[in-house]
Protein backbone atom coordinates (compact mmCIF):
# COMPACT_ATOMS: atom_id res chain seq x y z
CA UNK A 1 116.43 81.64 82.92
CA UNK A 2 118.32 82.26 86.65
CA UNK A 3 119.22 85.81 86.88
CA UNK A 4 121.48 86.81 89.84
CA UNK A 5 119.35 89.45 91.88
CA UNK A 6 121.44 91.46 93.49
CA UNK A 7 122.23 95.06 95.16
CA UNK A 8 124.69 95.59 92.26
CA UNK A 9 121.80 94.46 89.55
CA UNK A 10 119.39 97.22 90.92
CA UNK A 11 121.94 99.80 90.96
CA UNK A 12 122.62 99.72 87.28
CA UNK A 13 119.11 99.38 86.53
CA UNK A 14 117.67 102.78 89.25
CA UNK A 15 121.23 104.62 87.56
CA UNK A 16 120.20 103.42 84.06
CA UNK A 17 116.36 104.17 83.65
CA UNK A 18 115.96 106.65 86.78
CA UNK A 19 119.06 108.73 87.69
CA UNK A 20 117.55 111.44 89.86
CA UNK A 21 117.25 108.06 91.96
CA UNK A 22 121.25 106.81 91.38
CA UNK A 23 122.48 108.32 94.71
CA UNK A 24 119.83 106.90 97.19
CA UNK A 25 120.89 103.73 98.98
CA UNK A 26 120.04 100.65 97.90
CA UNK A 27 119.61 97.19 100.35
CA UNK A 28 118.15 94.25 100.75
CA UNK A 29 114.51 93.69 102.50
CA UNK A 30 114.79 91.38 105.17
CA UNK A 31 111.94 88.89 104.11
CA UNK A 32 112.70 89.73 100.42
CA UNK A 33 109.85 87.00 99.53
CA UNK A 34 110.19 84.29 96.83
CA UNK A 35 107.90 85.55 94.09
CA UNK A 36 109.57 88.31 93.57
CA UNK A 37 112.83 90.13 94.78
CA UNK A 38 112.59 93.22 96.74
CA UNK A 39 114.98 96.06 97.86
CA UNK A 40 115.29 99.49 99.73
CA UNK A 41 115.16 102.15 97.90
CA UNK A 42 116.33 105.00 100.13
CA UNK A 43 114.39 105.42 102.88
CA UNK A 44 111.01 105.72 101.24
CA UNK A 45 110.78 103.39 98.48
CA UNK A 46 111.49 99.62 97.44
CA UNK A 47 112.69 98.12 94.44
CA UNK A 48 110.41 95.07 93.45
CA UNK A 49 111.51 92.63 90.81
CA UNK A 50 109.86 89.36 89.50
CA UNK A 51 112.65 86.32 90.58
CA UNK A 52 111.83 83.61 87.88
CA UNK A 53 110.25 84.18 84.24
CA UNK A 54 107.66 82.27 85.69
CA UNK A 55 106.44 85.23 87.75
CA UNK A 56 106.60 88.49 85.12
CA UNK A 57 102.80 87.94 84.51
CA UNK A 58 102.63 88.64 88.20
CA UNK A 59 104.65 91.82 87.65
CA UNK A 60 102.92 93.42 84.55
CA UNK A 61 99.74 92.35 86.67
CA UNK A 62 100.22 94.44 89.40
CA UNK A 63 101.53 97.09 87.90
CA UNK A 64 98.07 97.50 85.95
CA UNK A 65 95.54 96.89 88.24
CA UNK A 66 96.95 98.21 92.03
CA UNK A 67 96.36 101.61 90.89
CA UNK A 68 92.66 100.67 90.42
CA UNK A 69 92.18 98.59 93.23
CA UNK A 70 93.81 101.03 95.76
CA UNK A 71 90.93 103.65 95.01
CA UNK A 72 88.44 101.15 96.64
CA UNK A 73 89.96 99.45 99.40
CA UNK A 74 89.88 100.68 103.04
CA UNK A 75 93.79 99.39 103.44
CA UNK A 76 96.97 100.93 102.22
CA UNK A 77 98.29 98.70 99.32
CA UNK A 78 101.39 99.19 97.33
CA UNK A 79 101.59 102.20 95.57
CA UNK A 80 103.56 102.28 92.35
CA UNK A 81 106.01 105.12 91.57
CA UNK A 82 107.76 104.32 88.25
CA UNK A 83 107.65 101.64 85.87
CA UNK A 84 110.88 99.86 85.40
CA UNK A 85 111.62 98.50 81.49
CA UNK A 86 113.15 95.18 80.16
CA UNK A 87 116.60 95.53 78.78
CA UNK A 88 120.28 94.18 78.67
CA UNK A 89 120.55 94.38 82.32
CA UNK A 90 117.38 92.57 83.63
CA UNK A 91 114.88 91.46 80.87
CA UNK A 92 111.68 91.77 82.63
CA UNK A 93 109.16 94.48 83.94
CA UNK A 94 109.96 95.74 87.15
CA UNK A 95 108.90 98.98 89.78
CA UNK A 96 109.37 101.01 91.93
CA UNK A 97 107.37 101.14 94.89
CA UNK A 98 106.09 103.12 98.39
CA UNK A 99 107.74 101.69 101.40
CA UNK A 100 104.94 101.01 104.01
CA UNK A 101 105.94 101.24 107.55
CA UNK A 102 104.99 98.29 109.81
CA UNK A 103 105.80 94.84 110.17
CA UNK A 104 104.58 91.60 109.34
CA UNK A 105 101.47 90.23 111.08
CA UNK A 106 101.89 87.81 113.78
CA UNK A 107 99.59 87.67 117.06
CA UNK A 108 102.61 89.07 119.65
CA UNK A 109 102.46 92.31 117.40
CA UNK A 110 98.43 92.79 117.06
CA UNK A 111 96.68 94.44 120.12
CA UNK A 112 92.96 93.09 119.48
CA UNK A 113 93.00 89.73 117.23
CA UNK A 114 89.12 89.82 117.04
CA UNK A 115 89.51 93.46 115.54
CA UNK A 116 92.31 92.33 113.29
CA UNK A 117 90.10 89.86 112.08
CA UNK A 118 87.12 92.10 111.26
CA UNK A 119 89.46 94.33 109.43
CA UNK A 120 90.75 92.02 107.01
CA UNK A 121 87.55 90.57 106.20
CA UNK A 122 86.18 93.99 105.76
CA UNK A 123 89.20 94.55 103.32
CA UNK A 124 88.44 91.36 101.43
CA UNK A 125 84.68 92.15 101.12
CA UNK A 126 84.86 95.80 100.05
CA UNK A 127 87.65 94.04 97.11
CA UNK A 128 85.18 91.45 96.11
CA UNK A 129 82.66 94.16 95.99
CA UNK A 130 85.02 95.69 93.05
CA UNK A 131 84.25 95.54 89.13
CA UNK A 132 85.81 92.82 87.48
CA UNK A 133 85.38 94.27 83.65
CA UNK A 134 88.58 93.44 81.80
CA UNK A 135 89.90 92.01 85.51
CA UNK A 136 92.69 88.51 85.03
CA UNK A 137 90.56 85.19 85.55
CA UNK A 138 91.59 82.96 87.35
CA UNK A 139 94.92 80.92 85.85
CA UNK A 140 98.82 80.23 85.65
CA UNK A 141 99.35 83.76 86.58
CA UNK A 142 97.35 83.51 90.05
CA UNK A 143 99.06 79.32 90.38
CA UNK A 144 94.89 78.44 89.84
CA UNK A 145 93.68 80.25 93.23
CA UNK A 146 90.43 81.60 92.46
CA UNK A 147 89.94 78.57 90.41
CA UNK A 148 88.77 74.81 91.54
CA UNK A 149 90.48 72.58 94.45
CA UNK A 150 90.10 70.13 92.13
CA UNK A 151 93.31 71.03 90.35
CA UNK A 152 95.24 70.26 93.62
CA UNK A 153 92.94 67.09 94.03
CA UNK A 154 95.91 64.78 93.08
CA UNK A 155 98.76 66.14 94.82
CA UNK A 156 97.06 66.39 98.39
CA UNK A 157 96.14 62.56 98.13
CA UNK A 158 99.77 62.01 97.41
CA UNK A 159 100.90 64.42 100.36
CA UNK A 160 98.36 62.46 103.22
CA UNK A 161 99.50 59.30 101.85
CA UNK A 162 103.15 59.94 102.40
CA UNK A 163 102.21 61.51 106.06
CA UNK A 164 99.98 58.35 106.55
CA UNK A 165 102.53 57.72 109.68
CA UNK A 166 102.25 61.44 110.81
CA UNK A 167 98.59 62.38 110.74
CA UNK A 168 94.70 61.58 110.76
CA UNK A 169 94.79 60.56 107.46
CA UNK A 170 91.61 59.40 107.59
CA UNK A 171 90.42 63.37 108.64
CA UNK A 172 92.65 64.99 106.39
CA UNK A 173 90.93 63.03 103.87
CA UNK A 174 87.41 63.79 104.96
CA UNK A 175 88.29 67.49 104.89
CA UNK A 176 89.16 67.47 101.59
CA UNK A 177 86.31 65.77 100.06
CA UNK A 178 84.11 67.83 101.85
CA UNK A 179 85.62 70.58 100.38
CA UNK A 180 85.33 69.24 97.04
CA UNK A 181 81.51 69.13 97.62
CA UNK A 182 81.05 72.11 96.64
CA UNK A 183 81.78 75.18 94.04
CA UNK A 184 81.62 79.07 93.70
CA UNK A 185 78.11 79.45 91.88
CA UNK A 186 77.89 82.98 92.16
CA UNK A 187 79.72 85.45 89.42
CA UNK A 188 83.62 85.68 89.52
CA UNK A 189 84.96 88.25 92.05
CA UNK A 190 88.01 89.72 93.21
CA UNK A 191 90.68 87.46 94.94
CA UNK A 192 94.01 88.77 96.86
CA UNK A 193 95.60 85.07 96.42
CA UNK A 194 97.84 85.13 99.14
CA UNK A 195 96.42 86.21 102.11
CA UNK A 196 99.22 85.15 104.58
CA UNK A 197 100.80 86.74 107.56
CA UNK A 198 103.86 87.98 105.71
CA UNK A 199 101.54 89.56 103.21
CA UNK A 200 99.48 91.97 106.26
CA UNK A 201 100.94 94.63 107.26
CA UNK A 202 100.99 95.46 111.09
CA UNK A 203 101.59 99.18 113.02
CA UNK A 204 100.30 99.97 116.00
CA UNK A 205 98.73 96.73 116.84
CA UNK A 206 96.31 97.15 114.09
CA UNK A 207 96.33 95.54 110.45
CA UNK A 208 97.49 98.37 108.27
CA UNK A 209 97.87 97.69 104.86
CA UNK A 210 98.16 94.67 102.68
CA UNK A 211 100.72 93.08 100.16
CA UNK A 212 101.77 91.45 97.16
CA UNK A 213 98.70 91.10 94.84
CA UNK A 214 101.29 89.06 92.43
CA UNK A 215 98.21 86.18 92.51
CA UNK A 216 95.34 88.40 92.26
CA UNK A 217 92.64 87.76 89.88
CA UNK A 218 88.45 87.02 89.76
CA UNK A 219 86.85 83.86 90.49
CA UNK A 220 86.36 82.13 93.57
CA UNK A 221 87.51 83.92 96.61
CA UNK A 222 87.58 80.71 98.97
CA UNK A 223 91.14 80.84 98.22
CA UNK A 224 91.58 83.91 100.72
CA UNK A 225 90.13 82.16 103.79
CA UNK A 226 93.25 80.04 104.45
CA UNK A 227 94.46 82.55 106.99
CA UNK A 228 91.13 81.92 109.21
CA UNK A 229 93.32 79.07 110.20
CA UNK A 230 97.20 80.05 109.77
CA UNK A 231 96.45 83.29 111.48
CA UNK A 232 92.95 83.59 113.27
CA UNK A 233 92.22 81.84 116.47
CA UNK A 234 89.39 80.90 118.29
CA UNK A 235 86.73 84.07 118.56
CA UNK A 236 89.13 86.10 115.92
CA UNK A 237 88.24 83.11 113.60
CA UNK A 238 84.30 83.56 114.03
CA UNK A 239 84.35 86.91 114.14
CA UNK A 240 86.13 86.92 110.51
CA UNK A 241 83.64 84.37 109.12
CA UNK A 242 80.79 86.30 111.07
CA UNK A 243 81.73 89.88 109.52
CA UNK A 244 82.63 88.07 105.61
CA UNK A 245 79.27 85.98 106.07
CA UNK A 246 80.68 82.91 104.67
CA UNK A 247 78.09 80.19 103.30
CA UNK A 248 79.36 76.73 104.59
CA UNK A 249 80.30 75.67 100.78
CA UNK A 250 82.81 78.33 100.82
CA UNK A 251 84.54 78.12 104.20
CA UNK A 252 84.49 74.33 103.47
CA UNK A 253 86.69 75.09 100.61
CA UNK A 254 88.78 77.83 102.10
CA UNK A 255 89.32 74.77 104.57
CA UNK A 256 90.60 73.08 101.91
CA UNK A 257 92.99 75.58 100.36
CA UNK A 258 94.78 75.42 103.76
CA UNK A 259 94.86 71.61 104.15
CA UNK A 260 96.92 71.99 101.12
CA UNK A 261 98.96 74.17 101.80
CA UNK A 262 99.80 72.88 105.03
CA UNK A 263 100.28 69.46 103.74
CA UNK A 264 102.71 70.48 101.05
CA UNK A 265 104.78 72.97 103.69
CA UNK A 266 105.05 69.71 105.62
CA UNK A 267 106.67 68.20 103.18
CA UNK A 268 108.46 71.07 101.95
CA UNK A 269 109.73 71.52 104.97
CA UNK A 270 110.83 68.04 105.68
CA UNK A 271 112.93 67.81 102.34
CA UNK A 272 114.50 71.47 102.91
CA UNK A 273 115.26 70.66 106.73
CA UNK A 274 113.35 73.95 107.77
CA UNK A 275 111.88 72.90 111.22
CA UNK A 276 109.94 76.15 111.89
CA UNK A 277 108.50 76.05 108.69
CA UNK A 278 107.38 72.52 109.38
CA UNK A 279 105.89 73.56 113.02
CA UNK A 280 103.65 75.70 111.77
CA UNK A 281 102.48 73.92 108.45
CA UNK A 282 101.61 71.35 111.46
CA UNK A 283 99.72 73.95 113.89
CA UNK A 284 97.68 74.88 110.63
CA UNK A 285 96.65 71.74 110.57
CA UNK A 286 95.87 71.15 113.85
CA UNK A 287 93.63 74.02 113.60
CA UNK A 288 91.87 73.04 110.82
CA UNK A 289 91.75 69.36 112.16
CA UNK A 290 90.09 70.62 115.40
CA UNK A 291 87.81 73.52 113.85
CA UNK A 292 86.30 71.01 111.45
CA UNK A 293 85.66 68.40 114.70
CA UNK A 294 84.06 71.03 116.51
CA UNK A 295 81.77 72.21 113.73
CA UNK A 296 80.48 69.03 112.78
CA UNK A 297 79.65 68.01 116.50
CA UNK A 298 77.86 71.22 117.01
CA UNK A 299 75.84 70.82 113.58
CA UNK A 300 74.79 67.43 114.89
């Protein structure tokens, strides 16, 4: 089902189910996102709404367990206001959220990236360190992170051998088998997901809060380490591995989770004509092409 998302749609629905709302202005978010769609909401709130049917899981997800998980995380995460209802308008779940000042991550806007790094990894260990009773396992609802790399196994050997002309295949390769090596043996703990720059929060040079938990869920939380090389550079990317104290099975398959990525952005980005999009797919995986050299000459 393709429902048109639009100023007009969230109108009705704030007038309809929350009037003391109606008058408050009401405009799109610059990077909206694709999950979900997401609007201001006067000057203090947003309007989120799941884009696809494919995503209301995400929604109901969210709206369930971010209350929970904000009482034990040292970041602000999205706080939900009100509860918004299916009906003739829109037909799925949808909220009403906290605007949180700041803007997305990137390393021009972040005084200290070492810091940065510590930070986040002290975010993402005090949310593994949460209880998981009743918690989502990892599934459709998370797109399988927190689950195995072997689920992807297939379609990043079709994505190196249709950049056969472009890359190492021969590394890529090696990278991913490595990762394969190994699993999560430990119990099942909390996972954000999507860990990406558009999803950290930045204000005053420091890493603020963190968003969209749309793919949260337990299992294995190798999935959160792509941004050690999409984000993290150099002593930023030690000192987040340092302060996480990552066994070499997991980084090995956080590794992997953003070969994959990168691989299908690449092509993504090739068939959508989206050169920046492409660019830095391809600086990922430079980084994890020359992070992976220098740790196995150094373990020699």
């Amino acid at each position: 089902m393709q429902i048109d998302i639009n100023t007009e749609l969230v109108r009705q629905l704030v007038a309809t189910q929350f009037p003391q709302w109606s008058k408050l202005e009401i405009r799109t978010v610059e990077f909206s996102g694709w999950d979900n769609r997401t609007f201001h909401l006067g000057e203090s709130m947003l309007v989120r709404l799941p884009s696809a049917e494919g995503y209301i899981q995400q929604a109901e997800k969210e709206q369930r367990w971010l209350p929970i998980l904000a009482k034990k995380l040292p970041l602000t995460i999205p706080t939900l206001l009100a509860k918004g209802n299916p009906d003739n308008i829109f037909p799925w779940k949808w909220g009403i959220y906290r605007w949180i000042e700041g803007e997305t991550a990137n390393v021009n806007l972040i005084t200290n990236l070492p810091e940065f790094a510590n930070s986040l990894a002290q975010f993402l260990r005090s949310l593994q360190q949460i209880n998981t009773s009743g918690a989502p396992s990892a599934g459709q609802h998370s797109f399988f992170r927190g689950a195995s790399l072997l689920l992807y196994d297939k379609e990043t050997r079709v994505a190196i051998d249709k950049l056969k002309e472009e890359i190492d295949t021969h590394l890529a390769i090696r990278i991913w088998e490595d990762a394969l090596t190994s699993k999560w043996e430990s119990s099942p703990v909390w996972f954000h997901g999507d860990v990406a720059s558009d999803n950290l929060i930045v204000k005053d040079g420091q890493l603020s809060a963190v968003l969209d938990f749309g793919c949260c869920g337990v299992g294995d939380p190798s999935c959160d380490l792509a941004i050690a090389w999409t984000l993290l550079l150099g002593k930023s990317r030690k000192e987040f591995r340092t302060e996480l104290n990552i066994d070499n099975g997991t980084w090995s398959r956080g590794s992997g989770w953003a070969l994959w990525k990168a691989l299908i952005s690449i092509q993504e980005s090739k068939r959508m004509n989206i050169k920046a999009k492409g660019q830095n797919a391809r600086n990922t995986l430079n980084e994890i092409f020359n992070d992976y050299i220098e740790e196995n000459i150094t373990t020699r």
